[in-house]
PDB file of N, CA and C in Angstrom:
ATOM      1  N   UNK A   1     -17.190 -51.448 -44.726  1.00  0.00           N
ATOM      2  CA  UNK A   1     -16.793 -52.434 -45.690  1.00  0.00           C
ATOM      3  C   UNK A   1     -17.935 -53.418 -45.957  1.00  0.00           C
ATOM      4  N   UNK A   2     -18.420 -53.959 -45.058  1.00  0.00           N
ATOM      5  CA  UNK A   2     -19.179 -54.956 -45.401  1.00  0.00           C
ATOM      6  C   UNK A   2     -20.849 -54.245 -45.806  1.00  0.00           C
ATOM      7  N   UNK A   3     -20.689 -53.042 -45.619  1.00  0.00           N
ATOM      8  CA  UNK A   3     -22.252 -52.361 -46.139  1.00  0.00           C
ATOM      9  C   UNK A   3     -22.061 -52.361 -47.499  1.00  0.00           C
ATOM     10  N   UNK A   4     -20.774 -52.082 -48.044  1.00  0.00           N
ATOM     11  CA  UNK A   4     -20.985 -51.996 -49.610  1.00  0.00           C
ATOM     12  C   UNK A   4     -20.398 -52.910 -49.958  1.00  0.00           C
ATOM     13  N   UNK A   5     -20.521 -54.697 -49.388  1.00  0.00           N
ATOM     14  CA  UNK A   5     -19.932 -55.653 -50.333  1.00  0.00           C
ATOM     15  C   UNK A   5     -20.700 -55.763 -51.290  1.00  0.00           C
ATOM     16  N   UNK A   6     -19.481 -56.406 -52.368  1.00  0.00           N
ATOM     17  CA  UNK A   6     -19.945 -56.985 -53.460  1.00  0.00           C
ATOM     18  C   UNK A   6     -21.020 -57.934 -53.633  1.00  0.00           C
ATOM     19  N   UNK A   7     -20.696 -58.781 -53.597  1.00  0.00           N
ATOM     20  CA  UNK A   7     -21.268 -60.067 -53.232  1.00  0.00           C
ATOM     21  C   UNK A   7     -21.434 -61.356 -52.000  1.00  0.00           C
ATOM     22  N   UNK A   8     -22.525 -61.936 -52.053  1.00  0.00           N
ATOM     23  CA  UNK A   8     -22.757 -62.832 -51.032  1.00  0.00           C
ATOM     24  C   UNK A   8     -21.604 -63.204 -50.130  1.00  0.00           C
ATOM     25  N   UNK A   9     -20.522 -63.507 -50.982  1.00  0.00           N
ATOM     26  CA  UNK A   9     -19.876 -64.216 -50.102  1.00  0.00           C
ATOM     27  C   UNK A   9     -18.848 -63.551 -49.051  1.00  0.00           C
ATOM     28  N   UNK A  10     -19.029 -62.198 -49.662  1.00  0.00           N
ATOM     29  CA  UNK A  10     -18.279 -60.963 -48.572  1.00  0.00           C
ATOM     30  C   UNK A  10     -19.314 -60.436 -47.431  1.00  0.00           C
ATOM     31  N   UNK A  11     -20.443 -60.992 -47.442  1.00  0.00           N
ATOM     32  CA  UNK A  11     -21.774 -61.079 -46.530  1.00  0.00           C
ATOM     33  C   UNK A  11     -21.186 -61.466 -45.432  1.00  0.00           C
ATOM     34  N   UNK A  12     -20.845 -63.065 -45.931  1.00  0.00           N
ATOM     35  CA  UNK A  12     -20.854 -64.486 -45.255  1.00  0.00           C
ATOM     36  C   UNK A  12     -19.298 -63.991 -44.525  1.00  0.00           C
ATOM     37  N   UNK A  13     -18.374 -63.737 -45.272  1.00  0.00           N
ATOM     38  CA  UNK A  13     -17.127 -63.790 -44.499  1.00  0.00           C
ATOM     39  C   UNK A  13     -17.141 -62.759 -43.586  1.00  0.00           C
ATOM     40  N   UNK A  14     -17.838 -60.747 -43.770  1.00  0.00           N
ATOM     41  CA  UNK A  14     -18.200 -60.408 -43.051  1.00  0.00           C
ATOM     42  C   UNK A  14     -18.741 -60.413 -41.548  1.00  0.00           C
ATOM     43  N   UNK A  15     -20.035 -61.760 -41.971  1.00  0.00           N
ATOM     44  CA  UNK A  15     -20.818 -62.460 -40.629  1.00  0.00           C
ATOM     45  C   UNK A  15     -19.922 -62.993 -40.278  1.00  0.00           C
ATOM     46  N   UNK A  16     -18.920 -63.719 -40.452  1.00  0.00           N
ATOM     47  CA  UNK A  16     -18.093 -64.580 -39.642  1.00  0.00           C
ATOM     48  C   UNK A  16     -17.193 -63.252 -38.309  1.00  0.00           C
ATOM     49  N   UNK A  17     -16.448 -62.592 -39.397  1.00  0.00           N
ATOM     50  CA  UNK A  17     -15.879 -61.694 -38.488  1.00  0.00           C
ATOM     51  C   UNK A  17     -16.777 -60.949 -37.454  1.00  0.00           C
ATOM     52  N   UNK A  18     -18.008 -61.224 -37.630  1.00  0.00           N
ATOM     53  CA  UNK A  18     -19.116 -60.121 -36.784  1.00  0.00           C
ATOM     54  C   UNK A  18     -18.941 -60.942 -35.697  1.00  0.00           C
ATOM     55  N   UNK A  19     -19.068 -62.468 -35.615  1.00  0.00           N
ATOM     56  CA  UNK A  19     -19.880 -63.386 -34.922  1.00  0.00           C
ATOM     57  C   UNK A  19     -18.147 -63.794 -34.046  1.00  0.00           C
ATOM     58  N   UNK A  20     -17.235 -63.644 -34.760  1.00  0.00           N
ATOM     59  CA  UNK A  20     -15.532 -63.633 -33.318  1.00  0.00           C
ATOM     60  C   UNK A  20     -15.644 -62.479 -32.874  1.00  0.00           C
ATOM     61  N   UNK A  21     -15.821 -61.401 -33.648  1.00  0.00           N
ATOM     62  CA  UNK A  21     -15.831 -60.190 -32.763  1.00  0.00           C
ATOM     63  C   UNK A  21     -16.980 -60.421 -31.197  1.00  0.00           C
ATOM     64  N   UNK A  22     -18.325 -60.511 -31.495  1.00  0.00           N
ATOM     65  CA  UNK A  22     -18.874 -60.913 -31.068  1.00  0.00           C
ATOM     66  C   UNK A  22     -18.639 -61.735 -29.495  1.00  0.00           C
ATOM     67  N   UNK A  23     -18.448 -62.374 -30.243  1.00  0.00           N
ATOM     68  CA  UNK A  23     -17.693 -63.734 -29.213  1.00  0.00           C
ATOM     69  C   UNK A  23     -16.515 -63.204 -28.463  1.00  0.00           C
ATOM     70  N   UNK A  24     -15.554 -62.500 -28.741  1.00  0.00           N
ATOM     71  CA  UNK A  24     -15.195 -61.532 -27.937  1.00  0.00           C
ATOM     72  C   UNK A  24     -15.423 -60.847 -26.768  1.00  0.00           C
ATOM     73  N   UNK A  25     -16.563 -60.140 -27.038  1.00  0.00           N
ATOM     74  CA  UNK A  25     -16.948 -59.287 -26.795  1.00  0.00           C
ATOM     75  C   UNK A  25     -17.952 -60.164 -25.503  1.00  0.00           C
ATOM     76  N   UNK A  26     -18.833 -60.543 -25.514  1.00  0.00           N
ATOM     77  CA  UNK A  26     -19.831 -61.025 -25.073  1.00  0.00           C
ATOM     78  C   UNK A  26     -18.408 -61.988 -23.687  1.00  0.00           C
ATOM     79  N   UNK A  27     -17.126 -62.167 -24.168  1.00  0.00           N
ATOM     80  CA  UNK A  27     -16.455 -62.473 -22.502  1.00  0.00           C
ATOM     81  C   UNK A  27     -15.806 -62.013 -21.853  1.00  0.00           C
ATOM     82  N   UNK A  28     -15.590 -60.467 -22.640  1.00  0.00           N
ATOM     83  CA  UNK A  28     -15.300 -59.425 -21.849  1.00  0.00           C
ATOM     84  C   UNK A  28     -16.384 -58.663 -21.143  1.00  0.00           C
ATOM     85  N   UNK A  29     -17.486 -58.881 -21.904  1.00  0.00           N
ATOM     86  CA  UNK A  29     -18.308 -57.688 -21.243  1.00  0.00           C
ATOM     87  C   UNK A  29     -19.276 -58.778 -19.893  1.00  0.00           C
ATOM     88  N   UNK A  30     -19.035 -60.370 -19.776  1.00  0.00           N
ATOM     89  CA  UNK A  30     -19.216 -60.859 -18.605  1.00  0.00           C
ATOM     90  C   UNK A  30     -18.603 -60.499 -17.643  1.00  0.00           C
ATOM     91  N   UNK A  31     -17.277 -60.535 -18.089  1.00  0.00           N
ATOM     92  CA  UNK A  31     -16.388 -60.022 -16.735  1.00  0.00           C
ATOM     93  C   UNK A  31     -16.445 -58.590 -16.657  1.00  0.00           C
ATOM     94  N   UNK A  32     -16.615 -57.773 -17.347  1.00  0.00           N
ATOM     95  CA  UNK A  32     -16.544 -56.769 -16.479  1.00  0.00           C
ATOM     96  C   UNK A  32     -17.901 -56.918 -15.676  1.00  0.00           C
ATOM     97  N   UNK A  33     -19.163 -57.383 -16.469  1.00  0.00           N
ATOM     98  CA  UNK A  33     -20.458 -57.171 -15.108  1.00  0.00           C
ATOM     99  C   UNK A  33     -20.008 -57.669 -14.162  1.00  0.00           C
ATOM    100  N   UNK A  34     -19.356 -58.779 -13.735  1.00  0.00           N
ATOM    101  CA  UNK A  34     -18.972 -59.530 -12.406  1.00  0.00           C
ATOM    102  C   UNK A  34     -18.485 -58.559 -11.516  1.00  0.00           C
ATOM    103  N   UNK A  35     -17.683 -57.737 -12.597  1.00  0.00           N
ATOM    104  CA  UNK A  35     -16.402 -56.669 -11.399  1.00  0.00           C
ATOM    105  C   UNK A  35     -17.477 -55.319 -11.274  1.00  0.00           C
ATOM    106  N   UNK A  36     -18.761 -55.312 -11.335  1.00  0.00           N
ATOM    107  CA  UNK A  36     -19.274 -54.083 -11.513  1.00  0.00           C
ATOM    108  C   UNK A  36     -20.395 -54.103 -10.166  1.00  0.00           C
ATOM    109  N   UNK A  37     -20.689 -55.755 -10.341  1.00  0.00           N
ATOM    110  CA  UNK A  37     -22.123 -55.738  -9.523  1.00  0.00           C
ATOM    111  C   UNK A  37     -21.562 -55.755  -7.983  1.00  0.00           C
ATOM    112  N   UNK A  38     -22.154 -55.497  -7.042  1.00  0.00           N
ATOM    113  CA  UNK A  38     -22.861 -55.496  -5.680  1.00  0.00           C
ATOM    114  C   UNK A  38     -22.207 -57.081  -5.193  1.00  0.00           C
ATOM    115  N   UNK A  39     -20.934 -57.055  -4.363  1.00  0.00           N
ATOM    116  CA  UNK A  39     -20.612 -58.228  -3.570  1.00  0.00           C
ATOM    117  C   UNK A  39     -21.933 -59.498  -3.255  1.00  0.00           C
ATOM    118  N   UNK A  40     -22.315 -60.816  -3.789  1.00  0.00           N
ATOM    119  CA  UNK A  40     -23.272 -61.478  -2.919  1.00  0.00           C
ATOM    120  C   UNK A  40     -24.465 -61.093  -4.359  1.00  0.00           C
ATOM    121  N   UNK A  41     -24.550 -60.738  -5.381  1.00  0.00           N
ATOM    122  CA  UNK A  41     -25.586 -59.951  -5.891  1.00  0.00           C
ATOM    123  C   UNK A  41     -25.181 -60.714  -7.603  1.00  0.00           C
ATOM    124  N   UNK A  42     -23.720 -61.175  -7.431  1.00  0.00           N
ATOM    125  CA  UNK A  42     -23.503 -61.431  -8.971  1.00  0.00           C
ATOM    126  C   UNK A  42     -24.476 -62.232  -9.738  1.00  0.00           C
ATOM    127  N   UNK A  43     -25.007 -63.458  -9.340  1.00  0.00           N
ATOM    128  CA  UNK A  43     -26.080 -64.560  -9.838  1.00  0.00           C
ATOM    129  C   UNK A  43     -27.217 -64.032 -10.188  1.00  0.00           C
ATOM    130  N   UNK A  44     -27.754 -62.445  -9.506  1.00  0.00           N
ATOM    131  CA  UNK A  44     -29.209 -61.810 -10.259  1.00  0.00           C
ATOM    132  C   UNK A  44     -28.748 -60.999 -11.320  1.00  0.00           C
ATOM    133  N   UNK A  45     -27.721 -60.338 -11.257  1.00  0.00           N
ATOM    134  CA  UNK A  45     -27.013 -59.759 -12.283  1.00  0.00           C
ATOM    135  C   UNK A  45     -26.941 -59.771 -13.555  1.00  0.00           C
ATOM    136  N   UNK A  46     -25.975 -61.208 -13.490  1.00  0.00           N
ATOM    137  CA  UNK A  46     -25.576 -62.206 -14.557  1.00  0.00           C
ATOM    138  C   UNK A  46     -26.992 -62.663 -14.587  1.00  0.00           C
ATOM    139  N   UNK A  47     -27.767 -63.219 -14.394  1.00  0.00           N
ATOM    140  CA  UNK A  47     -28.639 -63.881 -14.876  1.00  0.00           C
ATOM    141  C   UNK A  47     -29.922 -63.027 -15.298  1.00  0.00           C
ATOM    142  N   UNK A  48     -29.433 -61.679 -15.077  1.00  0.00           N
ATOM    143  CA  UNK A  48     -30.275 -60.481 -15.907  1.00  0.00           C
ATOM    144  C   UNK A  48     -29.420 -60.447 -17.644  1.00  0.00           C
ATOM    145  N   UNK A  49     -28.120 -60.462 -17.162  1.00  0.00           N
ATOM    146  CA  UNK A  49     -27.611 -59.840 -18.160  1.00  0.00           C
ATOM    147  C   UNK A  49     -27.407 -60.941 -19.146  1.00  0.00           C
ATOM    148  N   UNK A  50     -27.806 -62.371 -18.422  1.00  0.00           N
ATOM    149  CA  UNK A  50     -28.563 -63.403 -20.009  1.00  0.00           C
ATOM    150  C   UNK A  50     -29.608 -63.196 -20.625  1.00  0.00           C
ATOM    151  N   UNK A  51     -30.565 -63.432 -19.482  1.00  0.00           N
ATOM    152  CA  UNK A  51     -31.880 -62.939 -19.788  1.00  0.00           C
ATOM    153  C   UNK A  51     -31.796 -62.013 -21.283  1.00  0.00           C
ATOM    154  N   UNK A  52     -30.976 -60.704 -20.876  1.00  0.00           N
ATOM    155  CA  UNK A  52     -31.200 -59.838 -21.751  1.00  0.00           C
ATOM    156  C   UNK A  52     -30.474 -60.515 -23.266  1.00  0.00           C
ATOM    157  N   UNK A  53     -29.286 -60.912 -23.506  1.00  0.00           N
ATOM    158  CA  UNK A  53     -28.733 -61.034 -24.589  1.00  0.00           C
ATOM    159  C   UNK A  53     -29.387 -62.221 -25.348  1.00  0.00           C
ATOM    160  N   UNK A  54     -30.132 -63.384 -24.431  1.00  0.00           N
ATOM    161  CA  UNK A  54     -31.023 -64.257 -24.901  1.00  0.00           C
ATOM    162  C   UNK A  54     -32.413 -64.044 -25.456  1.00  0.00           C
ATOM    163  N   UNK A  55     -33.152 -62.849 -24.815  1.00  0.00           N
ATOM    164  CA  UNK A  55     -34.086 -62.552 -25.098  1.00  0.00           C
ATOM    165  C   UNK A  55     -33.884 -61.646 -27.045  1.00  0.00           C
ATOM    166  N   UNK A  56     -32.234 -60.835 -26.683  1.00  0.00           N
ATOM    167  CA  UNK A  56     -32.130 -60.199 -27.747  1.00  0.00           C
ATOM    168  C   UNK A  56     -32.343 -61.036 -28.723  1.00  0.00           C
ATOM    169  N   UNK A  57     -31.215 -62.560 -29.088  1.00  0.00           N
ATOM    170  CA  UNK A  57     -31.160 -63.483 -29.713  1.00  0.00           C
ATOM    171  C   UNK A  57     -32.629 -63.955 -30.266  1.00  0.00           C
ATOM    172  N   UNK A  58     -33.000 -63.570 -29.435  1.00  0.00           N
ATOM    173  CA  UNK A  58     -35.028 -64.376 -29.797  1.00  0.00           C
ATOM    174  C   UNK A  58     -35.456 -63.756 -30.331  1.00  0.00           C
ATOM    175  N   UNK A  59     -35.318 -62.253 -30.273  1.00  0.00           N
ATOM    176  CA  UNK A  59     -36.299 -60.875 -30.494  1.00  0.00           C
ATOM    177  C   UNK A  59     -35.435 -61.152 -32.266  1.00  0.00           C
ATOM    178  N   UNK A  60     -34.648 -61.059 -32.368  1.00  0.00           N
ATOM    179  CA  UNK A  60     -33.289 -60.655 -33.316  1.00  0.00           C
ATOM    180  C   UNK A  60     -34.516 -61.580 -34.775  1.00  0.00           C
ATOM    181  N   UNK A  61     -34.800 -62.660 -34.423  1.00  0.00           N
ATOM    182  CA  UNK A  61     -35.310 -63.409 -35.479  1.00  0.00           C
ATOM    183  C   UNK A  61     -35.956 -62.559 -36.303  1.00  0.00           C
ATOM    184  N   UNK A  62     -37.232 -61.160 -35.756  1.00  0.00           N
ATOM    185  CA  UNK A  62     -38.331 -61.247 -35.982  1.00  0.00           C
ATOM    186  C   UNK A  62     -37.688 -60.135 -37.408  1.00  0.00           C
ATOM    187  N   UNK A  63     -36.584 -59.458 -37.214  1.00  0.00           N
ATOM    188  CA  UNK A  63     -35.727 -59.044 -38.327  1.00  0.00           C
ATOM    189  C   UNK A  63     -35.763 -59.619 -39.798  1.00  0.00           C
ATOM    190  N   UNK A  64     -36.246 -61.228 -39.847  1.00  0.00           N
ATOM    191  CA  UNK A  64     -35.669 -62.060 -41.302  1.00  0.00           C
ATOM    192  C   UNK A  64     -37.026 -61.495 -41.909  1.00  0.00           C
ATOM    193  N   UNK A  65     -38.430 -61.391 -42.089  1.00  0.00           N
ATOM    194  CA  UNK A  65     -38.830 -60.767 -42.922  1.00  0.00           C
ATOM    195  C   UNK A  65     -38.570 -59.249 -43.198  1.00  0.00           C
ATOM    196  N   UNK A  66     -38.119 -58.323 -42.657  1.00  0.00           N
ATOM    197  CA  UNK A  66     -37.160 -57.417 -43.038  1.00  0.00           C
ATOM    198  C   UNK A  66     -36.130 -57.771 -43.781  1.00  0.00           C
ATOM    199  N   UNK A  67     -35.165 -58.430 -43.937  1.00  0.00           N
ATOM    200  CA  UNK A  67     -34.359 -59.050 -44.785  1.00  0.00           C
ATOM    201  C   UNK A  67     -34.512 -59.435 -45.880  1.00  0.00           C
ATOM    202  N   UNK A  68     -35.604 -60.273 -45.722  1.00  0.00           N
ATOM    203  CA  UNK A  68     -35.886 -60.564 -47.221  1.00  0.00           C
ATOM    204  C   UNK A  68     -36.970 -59.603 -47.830  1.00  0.00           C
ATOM    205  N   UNK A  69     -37.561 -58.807 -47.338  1.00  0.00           N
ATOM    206  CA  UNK A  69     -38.348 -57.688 -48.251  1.00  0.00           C
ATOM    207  C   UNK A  69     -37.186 -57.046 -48.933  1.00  0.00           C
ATOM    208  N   UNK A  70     -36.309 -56.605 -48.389  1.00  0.00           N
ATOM    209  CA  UNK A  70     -34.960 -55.814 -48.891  1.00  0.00           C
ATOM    210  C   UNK A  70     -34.356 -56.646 -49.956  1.00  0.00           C
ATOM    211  N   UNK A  71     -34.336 -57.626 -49.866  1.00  0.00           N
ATOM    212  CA  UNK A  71     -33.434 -58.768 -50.634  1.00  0.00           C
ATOM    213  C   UNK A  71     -33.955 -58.957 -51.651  1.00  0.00           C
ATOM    214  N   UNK A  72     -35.678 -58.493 -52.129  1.00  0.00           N
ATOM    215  CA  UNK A  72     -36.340 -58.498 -53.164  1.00  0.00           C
ATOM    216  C   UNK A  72     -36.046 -57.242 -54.070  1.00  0.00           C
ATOM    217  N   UNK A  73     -35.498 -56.392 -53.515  1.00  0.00           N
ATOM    218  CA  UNK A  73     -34.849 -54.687 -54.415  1.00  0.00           C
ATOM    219  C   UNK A  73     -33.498 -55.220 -55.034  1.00  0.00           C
ATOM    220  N   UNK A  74     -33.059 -55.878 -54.047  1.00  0.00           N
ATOM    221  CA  UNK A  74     -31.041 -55.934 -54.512  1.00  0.00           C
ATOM    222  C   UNK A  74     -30.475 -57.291 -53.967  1.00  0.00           C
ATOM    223  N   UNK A  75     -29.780 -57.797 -54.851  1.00  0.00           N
ATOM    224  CA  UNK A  75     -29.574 -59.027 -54.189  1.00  0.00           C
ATOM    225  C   UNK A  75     -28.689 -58.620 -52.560  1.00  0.00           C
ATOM    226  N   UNK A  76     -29.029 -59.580 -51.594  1.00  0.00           N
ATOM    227  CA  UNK A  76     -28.204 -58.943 -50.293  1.00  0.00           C
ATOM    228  C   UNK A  76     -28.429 -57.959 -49.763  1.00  0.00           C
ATOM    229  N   UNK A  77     -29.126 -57.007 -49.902  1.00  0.00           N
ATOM    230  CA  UNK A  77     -29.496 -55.796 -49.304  1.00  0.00           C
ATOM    231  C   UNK A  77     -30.122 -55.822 -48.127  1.00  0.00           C
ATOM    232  N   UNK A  78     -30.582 -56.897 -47.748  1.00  0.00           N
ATOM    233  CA  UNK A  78     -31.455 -56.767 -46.372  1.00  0.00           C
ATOM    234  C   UNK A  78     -29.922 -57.281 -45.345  1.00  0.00           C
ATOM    235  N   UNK A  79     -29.364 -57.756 -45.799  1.00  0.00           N
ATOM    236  CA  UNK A  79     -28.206 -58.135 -45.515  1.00  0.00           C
ATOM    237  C   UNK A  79     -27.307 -57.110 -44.541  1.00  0.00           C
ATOM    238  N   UNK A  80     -26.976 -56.437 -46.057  1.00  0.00           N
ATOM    239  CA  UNK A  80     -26.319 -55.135 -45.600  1.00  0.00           C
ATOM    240  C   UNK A  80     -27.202 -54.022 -44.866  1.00  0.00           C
ATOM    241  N   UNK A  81     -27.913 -54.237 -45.185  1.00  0.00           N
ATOM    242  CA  UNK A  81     -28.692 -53.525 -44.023  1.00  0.00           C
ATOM    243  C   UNK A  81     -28.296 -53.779 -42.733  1.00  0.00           C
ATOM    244  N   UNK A  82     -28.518 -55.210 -42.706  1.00  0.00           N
ATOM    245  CA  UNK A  82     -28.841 -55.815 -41.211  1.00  0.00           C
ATOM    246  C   UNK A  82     -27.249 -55.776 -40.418  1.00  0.00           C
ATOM    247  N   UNK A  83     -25.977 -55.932 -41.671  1.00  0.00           N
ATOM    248  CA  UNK A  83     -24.707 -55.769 -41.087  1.00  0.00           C
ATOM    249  C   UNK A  83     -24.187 -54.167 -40.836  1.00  0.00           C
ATOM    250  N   UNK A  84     -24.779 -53.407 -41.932  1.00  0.00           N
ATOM    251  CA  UNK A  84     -24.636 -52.193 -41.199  1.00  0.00           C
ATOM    252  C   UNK A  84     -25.216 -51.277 -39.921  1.00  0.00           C
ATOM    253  N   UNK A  85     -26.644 -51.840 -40.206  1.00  0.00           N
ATOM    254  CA  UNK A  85     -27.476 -51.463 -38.266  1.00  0.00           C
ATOM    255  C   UNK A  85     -26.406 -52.179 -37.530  1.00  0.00           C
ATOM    256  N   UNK A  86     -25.855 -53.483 -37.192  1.00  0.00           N
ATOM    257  CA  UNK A  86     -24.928 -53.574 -36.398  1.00  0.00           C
ATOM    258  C   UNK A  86     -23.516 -53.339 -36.690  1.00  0.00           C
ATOM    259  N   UNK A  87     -22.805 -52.558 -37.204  1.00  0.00           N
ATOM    260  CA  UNK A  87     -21.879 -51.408 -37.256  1.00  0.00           C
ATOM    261  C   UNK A  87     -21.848 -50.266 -36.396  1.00  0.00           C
ATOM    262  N   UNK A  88     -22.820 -49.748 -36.705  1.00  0.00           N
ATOM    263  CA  UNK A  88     -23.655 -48.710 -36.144  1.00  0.00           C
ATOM    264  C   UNK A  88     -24.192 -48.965 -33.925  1.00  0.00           C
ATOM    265  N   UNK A  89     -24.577 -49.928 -34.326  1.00  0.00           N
ATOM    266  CA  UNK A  89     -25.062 -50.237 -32.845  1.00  0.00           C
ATOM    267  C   UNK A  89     -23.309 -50.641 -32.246  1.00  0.00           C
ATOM    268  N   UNK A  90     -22.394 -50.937 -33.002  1.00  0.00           N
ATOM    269  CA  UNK A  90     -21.184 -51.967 -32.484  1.00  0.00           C
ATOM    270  C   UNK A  90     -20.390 -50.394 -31.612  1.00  0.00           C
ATOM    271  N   UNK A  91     -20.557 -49.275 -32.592  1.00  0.00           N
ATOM    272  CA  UNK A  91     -19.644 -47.958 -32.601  1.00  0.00           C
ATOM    273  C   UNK A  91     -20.284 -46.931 -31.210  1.00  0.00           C
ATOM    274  N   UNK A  92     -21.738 -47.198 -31.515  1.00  0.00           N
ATOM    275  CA  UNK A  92     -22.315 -46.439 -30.034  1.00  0.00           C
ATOM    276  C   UNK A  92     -22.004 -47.172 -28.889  1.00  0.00           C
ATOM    277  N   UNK A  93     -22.530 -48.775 -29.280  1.00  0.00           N
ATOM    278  CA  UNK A  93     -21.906 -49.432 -27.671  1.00  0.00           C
ATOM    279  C   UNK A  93     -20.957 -49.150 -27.187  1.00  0.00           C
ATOM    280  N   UNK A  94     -19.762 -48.738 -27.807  1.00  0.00           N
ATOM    281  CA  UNK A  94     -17.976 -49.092 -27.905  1.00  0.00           C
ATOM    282  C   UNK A  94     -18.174 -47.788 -26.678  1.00  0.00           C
ATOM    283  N   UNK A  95     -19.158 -46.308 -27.772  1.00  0.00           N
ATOM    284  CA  UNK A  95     -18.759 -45.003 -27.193  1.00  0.00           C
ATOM    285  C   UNK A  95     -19.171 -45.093 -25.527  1.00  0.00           C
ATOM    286  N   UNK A  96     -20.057 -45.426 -25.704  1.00  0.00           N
ATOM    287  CA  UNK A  96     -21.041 -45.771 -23.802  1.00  0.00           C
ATOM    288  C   UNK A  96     -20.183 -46.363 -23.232  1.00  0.00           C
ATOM    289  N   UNK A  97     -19.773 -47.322 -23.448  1.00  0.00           N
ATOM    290  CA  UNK A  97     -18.991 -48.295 -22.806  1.00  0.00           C
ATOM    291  C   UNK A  97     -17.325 -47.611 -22.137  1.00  0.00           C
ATOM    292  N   UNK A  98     -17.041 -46.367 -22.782  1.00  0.00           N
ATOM    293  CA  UNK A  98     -15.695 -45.531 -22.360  1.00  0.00           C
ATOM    294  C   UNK A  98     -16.056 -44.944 -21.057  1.00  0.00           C
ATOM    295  N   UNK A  99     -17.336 -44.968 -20.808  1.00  0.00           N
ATOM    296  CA  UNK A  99     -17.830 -44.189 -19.527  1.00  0.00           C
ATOM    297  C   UNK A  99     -17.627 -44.502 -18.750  1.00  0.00           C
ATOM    298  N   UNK A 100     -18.258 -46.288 -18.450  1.00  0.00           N
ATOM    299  CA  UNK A 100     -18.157 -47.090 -17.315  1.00  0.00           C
ATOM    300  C   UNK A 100     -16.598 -46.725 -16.189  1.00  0.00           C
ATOM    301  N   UNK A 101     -16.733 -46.351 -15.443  1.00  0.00           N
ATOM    302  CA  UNK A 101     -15.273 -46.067 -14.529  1.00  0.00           C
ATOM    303  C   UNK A 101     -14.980 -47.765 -13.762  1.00  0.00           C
ATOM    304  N   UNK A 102     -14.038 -47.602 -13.541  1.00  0.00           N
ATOM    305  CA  UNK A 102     -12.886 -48.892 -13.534  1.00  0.00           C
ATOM    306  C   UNK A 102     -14.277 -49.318 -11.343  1.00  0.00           C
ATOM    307  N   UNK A 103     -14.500 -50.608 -11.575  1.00  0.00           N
ATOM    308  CA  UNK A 103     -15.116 -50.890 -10.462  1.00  0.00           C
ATOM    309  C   UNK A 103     -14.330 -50.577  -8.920  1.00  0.00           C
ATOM    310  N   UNK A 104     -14.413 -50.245  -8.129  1.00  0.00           N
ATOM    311  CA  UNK A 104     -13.587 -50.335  -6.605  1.00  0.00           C
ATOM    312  C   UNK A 104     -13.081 -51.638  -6.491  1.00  0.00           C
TER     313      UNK A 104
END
């Protein structure tokens, strides 16, 4: 849906739903690392598994001139781009994530 919106503002309401999903997601998938890691071990863990989503957040920027090269073909297109790569990344995580077996 949101790869072939219309216009901007189905972008924007799109991003919103990305960013609760998101938010979701990001406090379920704390707790399960808690229930996954090594008794005594959770604090290197977790503080890997910021590391990583913070570092993503940082890395994530270097994307906006990609965006707007695209955005110069079609209005929004770097857009939809950028909401459909995470569609795409949302559907493989989901699949990996069926693997994980329930912690002891």
């Amino acid at each position: 849906m949101l790869f072939f919106s219309p216009s901007y503002e189905y972008i924007i309401f799109g991003g919103a739903i990305l960013g609760i999903a998101t938010g979701a997601f990001m406090s379920s998938n704390w707790a399960l690392a808690t229930d996954l890691v090594p008794k005594g071990e959770g604090a290197r863990y977790l503080g890997l598994t910021n590391l990583a989503t913070a570092g993503g957040a940082a890395l994530a920027r270097l994307i906006g001139p990609v965006i707007d090269f695209l955005n110069n073909y079609a209005p929004a297109l770097g857009y939809r781009v950028m909401l459909g790569a995470c569609f795409i990344y949302m559907v493989i995580g989901s699949l990996l994530i069926i693997k994980i077996k329930k912690a002891r």
